[in-house]
Protein backbone atom coordinates (compact mmCIF):
# COMPACT_ATOMS: atom_id res chain seq x y z
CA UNK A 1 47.65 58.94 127.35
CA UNK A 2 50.24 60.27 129.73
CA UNK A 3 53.99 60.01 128.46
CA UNK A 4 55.30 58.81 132.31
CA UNK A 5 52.17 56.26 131.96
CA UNK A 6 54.02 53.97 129.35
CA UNK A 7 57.18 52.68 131.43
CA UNK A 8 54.50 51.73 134.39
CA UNK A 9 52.70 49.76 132.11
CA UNK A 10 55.83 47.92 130.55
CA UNK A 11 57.54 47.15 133.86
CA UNK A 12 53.83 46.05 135.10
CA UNK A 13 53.40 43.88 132.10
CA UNK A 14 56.95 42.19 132.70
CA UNK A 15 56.17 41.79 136.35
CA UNK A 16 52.70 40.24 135.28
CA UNK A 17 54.61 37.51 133.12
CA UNK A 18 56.99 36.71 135.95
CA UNK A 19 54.04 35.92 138.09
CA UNK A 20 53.05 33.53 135.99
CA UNK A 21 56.33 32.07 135.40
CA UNK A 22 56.98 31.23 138.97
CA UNK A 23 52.98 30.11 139.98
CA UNK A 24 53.70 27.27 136.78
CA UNK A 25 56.76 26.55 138.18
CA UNK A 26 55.49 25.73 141.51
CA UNK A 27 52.04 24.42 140.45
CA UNK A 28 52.75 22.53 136.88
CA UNK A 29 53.71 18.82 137.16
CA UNK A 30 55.60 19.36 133.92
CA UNK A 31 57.56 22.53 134.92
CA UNK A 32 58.94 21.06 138.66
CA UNK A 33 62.23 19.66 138.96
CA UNK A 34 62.67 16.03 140.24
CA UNK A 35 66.13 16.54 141.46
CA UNK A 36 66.71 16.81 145.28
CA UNK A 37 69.10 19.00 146.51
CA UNK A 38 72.64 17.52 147.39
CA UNK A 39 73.79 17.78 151.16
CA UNK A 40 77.14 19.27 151.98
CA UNK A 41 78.80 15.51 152.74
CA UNK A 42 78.29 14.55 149.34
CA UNK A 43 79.21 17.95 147.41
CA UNK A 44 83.00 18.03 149.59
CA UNK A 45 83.41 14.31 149.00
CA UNK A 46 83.10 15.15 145.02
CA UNK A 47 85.12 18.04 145.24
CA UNK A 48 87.86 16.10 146.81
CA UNK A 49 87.30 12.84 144.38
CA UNK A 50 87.66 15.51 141.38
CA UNK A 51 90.52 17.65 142.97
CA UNK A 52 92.81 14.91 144.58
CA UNK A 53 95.03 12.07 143.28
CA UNK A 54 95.27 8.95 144.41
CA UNK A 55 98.69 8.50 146.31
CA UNK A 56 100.06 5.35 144.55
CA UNK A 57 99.79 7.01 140.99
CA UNK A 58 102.39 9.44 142.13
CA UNK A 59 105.85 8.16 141.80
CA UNK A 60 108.62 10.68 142.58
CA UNK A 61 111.37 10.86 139.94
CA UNK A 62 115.02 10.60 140.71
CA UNK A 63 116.22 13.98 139.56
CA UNK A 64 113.86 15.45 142.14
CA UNK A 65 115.88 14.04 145.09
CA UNK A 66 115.81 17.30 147.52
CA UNK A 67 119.10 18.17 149.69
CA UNK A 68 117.32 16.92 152.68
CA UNK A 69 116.29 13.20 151.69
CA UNK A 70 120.13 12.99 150.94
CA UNK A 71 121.35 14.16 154.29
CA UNK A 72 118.75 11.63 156.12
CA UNK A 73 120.23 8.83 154.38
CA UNK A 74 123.79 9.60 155.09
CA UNK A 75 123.35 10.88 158.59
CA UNK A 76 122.43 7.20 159.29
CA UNK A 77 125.37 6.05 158.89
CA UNK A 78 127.32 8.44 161.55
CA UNK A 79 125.32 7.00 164.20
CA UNK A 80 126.44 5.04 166.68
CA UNK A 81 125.35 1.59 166.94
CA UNK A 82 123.80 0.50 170.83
């Protein structure tokens, strides 16, 4: 037999068991999945459950009082009174 005859028959014979694969996949009770596909509503609203924080459990710390937050607080004191 033909040396250039072998790698035709192996890549046929691989292509021959994929085949199968997919018509038992499609076919066979056993082999199909159950699970529907999730729309894009539910996929971003678990993305943002998993990514974000509530706001309540955040509680800013006194050392991390910025420069600005300061100056609001005293600035409303200057003001005059109508």
């Amino acid at each position: 037999m033909p040396e250039f005859l072998y790698p035709i028959i192996l890549v046929a014979a691989f292509g021959i068991i994929v085949l199968i694969v997919i018509l038992l996949k499609k076919h066979v009770k056993v082999f199909k999945k159950d699970e529907q596909p999730k729309s894009d509503k539910e996929i971003a609203a678990e993305e943002l459950d998993r990514l974000l924080e509530p706001v309540e459990e955040l509680e800013p710390k006194p050392s991390e009082e910025t420069e600005d937050s300061k100056a609001e607080e005293s600035g409303s004191d200057d003001l005059p009174k109508a």
